[in-house]
C-alpha atoms as a PDB file:
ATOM      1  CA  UNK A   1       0.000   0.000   0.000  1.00  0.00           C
ATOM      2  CA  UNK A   2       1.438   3.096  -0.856  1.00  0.00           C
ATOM      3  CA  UNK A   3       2.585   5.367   1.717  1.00  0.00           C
ATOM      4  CA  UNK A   4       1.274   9.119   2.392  1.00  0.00           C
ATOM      5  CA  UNK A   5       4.481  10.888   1.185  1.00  0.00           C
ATOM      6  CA  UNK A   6       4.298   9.066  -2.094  1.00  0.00           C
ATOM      7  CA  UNK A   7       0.674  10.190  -3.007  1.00  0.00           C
ATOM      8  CA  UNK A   8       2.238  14.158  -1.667  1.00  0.00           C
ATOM      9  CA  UNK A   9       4.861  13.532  -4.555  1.00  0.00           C
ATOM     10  CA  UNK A  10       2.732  11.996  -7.124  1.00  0.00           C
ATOM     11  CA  UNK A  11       0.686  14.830  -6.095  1.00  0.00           C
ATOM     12  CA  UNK A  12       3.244  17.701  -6.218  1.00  0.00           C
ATOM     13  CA  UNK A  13       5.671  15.970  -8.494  1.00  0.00           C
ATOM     14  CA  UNK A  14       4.510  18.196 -11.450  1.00  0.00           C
ATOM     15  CA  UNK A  15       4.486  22.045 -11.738  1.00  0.00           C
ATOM     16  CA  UNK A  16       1.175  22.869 -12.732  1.00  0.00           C
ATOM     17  CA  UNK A  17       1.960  26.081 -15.028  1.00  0.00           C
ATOM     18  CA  UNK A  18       5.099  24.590 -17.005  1.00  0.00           C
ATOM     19  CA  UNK A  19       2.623  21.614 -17.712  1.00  0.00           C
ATOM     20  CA  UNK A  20       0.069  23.915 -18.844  1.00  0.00           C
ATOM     21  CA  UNK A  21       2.625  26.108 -21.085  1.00  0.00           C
ATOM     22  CA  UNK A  22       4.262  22.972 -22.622  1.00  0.00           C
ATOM     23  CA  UNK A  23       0.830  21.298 -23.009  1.00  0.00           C
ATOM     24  CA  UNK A  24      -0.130  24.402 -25.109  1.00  0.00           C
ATOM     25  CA  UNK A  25       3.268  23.711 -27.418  1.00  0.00           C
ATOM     26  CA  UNK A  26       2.703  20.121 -27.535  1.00  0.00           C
ATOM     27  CA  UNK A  27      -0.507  21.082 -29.151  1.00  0.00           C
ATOM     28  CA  UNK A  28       0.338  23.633 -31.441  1.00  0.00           C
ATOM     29  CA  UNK A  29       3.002  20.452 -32.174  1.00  0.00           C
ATOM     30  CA  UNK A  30       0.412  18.154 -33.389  1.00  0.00           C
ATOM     31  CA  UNK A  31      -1.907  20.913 -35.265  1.00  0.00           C
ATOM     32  CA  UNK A  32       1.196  21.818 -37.279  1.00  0.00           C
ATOM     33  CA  UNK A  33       1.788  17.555 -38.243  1.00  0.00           C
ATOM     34  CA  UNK A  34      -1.899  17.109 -39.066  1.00  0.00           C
ATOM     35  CA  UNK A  35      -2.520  19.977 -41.162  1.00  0.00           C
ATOM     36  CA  UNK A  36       1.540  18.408 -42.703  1.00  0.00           C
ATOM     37  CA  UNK A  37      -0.211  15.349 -42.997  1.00  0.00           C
ATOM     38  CA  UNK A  38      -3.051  16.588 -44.626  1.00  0.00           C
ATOM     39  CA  UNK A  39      -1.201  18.234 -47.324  1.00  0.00           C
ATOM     40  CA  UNK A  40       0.932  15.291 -48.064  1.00  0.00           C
ATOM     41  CA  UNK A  41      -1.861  13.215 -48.448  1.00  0.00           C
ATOM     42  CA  UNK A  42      -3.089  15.645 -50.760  1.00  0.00           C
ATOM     43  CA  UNK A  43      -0.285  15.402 -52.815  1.00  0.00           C
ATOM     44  CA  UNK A  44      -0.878  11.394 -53.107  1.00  0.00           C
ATOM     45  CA  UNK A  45      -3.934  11.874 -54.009  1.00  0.00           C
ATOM     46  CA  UNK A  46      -2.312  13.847 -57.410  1.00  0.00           C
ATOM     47  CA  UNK A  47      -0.214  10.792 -57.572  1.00  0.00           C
ATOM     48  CA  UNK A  48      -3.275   8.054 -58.475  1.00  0.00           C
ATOM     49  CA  UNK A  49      -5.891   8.211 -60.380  1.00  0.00           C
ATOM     50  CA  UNK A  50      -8.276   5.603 -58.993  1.00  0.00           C
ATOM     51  CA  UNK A  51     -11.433   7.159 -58.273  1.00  0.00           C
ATOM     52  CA  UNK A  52     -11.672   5.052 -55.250  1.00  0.00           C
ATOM     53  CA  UNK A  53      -8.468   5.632 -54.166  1.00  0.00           C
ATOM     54  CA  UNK A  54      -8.804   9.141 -54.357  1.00  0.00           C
ATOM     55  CA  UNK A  55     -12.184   9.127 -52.437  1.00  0.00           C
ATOM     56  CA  UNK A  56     -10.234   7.501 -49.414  1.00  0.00           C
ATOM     57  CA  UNK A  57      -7.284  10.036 -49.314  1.00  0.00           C
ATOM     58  CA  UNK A  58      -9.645  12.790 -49.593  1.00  0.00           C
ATOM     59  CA  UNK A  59     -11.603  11.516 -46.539  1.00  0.00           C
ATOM     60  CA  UNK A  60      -8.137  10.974 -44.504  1.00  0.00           C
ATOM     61  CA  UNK A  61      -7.162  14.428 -45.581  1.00  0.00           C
ATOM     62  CA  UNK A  62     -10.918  15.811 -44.161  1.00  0.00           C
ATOM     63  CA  UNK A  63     -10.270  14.089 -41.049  1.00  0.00           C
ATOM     64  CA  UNK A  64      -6.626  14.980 -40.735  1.00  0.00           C
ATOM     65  CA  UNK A  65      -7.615  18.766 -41.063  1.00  0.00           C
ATOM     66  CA  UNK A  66     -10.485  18.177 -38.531  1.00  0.00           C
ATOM     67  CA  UNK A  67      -8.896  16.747 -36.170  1.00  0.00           C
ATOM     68  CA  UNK A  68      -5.794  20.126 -36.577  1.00  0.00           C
ATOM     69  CA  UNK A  69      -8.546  22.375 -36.073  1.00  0.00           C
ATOM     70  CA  UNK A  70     -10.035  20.701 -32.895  1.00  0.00           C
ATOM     71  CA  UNK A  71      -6.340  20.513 -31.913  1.00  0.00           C
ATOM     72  CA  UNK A  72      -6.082  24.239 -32.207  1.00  0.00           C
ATOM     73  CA  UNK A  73      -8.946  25.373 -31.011  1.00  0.00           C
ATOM     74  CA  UNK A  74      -8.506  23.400 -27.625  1.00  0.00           C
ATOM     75  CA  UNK A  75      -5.096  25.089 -27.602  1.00  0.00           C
ATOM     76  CA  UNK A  76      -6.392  28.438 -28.194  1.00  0.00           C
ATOM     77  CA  UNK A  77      -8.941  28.051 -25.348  1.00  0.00           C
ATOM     78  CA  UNK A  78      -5.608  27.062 -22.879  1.00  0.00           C
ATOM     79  CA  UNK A  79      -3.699  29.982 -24.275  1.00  0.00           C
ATOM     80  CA  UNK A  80      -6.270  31.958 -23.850  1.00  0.00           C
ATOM     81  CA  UNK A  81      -7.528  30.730 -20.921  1.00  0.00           C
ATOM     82  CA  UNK A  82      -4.364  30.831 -18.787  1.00  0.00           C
ATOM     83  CA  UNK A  83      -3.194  33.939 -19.556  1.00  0.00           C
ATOM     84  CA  UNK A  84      -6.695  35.890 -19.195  1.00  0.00           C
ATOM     85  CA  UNK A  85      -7.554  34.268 -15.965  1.00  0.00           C
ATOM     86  CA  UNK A  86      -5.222  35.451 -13.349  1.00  0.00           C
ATOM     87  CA  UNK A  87      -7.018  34.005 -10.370  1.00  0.00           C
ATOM     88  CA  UNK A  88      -6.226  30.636 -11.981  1.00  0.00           C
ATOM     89  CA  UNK A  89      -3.049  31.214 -13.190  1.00  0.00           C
ATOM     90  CA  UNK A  90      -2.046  32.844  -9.663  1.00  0.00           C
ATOM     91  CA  UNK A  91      -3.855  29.565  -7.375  1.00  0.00           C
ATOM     92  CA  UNK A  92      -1.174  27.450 -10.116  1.00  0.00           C
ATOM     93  CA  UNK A  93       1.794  29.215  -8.720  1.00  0.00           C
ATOM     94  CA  UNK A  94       0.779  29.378  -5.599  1.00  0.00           C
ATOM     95  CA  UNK A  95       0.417  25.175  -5.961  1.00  0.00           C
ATOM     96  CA  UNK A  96       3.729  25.122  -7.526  1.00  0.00           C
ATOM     97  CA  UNK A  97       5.688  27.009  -5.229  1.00  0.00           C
ATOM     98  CA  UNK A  98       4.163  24.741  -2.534  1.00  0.00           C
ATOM     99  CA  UNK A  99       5.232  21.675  -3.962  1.00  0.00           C
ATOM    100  CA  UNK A 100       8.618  23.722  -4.593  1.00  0.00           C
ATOM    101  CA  UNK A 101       8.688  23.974  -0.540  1.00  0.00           C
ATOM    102  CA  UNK A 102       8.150  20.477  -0.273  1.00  0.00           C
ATOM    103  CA  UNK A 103      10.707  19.136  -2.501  1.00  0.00           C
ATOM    104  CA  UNK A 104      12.954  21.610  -1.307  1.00  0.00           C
ATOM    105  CA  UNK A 105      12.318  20.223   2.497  1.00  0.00           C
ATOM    106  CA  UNK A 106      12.397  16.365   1.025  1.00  0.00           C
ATOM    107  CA  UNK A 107      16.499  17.386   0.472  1.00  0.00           C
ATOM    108  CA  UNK A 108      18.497  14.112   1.036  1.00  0.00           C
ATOM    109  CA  UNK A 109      21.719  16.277   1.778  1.00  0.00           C
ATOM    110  CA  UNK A 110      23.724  14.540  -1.027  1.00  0.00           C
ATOM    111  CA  UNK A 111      24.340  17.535  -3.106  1.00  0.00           C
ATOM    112  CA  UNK A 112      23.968  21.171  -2.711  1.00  0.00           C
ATOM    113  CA  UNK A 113      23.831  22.036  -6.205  1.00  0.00           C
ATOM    114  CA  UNK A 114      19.645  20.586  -5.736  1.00  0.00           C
ATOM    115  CA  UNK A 115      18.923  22.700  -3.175  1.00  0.00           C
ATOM    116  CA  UNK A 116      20.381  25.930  -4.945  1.00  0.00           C
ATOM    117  CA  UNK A 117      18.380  25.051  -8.572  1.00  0.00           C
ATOM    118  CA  UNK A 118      14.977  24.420  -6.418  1.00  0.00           C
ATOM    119  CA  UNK A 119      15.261  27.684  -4.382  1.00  0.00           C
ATOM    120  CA  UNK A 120      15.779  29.540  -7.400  1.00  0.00           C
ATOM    121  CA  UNK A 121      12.524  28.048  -9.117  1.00  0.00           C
ATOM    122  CA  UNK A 122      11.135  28.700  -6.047  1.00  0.00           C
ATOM    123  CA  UNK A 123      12.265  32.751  -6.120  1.00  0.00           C
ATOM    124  CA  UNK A 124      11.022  32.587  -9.801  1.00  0.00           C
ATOM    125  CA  UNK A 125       7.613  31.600  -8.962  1.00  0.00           C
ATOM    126  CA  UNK A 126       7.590  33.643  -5.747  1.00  0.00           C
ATOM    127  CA  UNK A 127       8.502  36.892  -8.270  1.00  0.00           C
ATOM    128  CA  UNK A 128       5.321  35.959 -10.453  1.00  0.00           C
ATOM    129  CA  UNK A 129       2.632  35.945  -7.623  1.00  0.00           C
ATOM    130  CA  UNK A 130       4.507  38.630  -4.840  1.00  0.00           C
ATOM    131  CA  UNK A 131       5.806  36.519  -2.086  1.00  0.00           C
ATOM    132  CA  UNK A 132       8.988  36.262  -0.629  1.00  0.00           C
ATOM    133  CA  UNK A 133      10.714  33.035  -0.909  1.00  0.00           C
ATOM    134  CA  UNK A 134      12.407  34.163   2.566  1.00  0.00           C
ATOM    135  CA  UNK A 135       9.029  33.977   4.235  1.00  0.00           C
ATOM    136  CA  UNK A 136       8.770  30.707   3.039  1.00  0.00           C
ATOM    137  CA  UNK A 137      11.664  28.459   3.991  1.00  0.00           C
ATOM    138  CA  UNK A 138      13.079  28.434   7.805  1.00  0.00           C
ATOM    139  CA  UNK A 139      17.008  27.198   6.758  1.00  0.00           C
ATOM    140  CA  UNK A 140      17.107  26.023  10.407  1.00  0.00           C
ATOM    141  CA  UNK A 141      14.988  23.290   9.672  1.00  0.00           C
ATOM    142  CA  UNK A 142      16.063  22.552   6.488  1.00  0.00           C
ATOM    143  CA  UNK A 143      18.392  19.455   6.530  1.00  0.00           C
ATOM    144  CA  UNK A 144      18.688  16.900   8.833  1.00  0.00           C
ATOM    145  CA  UNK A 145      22.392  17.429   8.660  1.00  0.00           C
ATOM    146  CA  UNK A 146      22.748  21.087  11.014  1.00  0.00           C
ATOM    147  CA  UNK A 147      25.059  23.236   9.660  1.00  0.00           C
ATOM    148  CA  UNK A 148      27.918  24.696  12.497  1.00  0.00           C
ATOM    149  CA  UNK A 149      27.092  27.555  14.352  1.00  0.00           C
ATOM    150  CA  UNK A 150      30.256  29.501  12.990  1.00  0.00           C
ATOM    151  CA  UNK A 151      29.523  28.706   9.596  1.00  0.00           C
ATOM    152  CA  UNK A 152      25.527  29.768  10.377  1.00  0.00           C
ATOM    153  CA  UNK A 153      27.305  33.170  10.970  1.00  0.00           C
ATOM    154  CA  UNK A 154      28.778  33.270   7.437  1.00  0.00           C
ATOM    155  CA  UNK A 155      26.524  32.982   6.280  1.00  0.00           C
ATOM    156  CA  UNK A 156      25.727  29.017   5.158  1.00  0.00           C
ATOM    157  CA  UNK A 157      22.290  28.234   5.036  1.00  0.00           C
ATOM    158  CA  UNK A 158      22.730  24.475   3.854  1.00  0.00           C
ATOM    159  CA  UNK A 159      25.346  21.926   4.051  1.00  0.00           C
ATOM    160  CA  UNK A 160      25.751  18.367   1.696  1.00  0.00           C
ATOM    161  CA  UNK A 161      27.330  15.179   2.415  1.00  0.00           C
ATOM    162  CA  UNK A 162      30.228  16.259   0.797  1.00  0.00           C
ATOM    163  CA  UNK A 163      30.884  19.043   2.321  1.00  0.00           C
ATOM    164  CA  UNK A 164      29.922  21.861  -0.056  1.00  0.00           C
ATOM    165  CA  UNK A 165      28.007  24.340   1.476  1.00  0.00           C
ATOM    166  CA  UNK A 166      24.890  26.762   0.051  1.00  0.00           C
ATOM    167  CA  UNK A 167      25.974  30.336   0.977  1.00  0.00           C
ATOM    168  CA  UNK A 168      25.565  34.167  -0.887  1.00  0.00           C
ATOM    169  CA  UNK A 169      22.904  36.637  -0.606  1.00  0.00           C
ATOM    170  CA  UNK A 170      20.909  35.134  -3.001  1.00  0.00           C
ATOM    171  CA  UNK A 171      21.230  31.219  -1.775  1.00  0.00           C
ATOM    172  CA  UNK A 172      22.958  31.418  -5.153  1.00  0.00           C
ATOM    173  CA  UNK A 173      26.691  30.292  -4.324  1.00  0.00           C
ATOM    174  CA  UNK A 174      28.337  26.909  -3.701  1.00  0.00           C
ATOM    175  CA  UNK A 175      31.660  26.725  -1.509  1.00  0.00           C
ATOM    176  CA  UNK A 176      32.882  23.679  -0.041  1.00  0.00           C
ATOM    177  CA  UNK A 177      33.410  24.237   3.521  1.00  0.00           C
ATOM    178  CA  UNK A 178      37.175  24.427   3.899  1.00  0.00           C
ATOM    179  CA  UNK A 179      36.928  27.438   1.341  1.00  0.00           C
ATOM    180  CA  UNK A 180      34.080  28.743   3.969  1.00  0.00           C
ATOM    181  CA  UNK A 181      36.653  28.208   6.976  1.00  0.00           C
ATOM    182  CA  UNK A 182      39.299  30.526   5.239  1.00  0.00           C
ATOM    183  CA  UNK A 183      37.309  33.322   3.895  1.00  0.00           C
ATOM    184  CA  UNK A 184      36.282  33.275   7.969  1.00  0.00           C
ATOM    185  CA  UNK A 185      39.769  33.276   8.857  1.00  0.00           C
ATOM    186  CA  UNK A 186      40.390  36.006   6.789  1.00  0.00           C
ATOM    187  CA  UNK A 187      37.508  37.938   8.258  1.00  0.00           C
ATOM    188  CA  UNK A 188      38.772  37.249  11.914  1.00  0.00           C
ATOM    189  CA  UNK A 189      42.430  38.459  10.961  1.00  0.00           C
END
């Protein structure tokens, strides 16, 4: 039976508003090959001269150019649709930075490098709908792992099994620790 926490990532393993936006390509995708496949079919259909055999590309070609319309007028209602509607588009982000938090707080602590791409998706959305990512995340609880109190003071907000540590104004820069020891020395001296 599957657990709780794998029905939260099932559930938050997808970003709501990328999936929208690339669902919207993906469409526009397939309108572009079917109304492709419609003219090549009309060229066939130039090819033979079979009455019969024209009737039947000239029905594939009907329903190839159906189905591109219905194609883009679905994706013109999403387009359209997401980018008029900002309640929606807003409750999206809000869902994505969410699961952003949670991912963010499922860290293993093997590398670093994770943490720093998630936080800055999660300042991205954040931007979009007016919070602050700072209000979000408490660094203290962040990985099971604590990070020194004299490296806290740095500052160094995260630390990874290997001993790189997430650090700048912006949660933006990676230094291993021993790096983080000197630049403190430096300070102190």
């Amino acid at each position: 039976m599957p657990k709780h926490s794998e029905y939260m990532e099932a559930f938050f393993g997808v970003e709501l508003n990328q999936k929208f936006e690339d669902t919207i390509g993906d469409l526009k995708d397939v309108e572009i090959d079917l109304k492709d496949l419609s003219q090549q079919i009309a060229k066939l259909e130039e090819i033979k001269g079979a009455e019969e055999f024209s009737e039947a590309l000239k029905e594939c070609r009907a329903v190839a150019y159906e189905n591109a319309q219905q194609v883009k007028d679905v994706r013109t209602f999403l387009d359209f649709y997401l980018k008029s509607d900002k309640t929606s588009s807003h409750i999206i982000l809000e869902r994505d930075a969410y699961m952003k938090i949670y991912q963010i707080f499922k860290w293993d602590g093997s590398d670093v490098r994770d943490l720093k791409r998630w936080i800055k998706e999660l300042t991205e959305i954040c931007d979009k709908i007016g919070l602050n990512m700072r209000d979000l995340i408490n660094f203290k609880k962040l990985t099971a792992q604590p990070v020194p109190e004299e490296l806290v003071r740095f500052p160094v907000y995260a630390l990874d099994k290997q001993g790189y540590c997430l650090t700048g104004p912006a949660f933006d820069m990676v230094m291993h620790i021993d790096e983080v020891r000197e630049k403190i020395a430096e300070k102190s001296s």
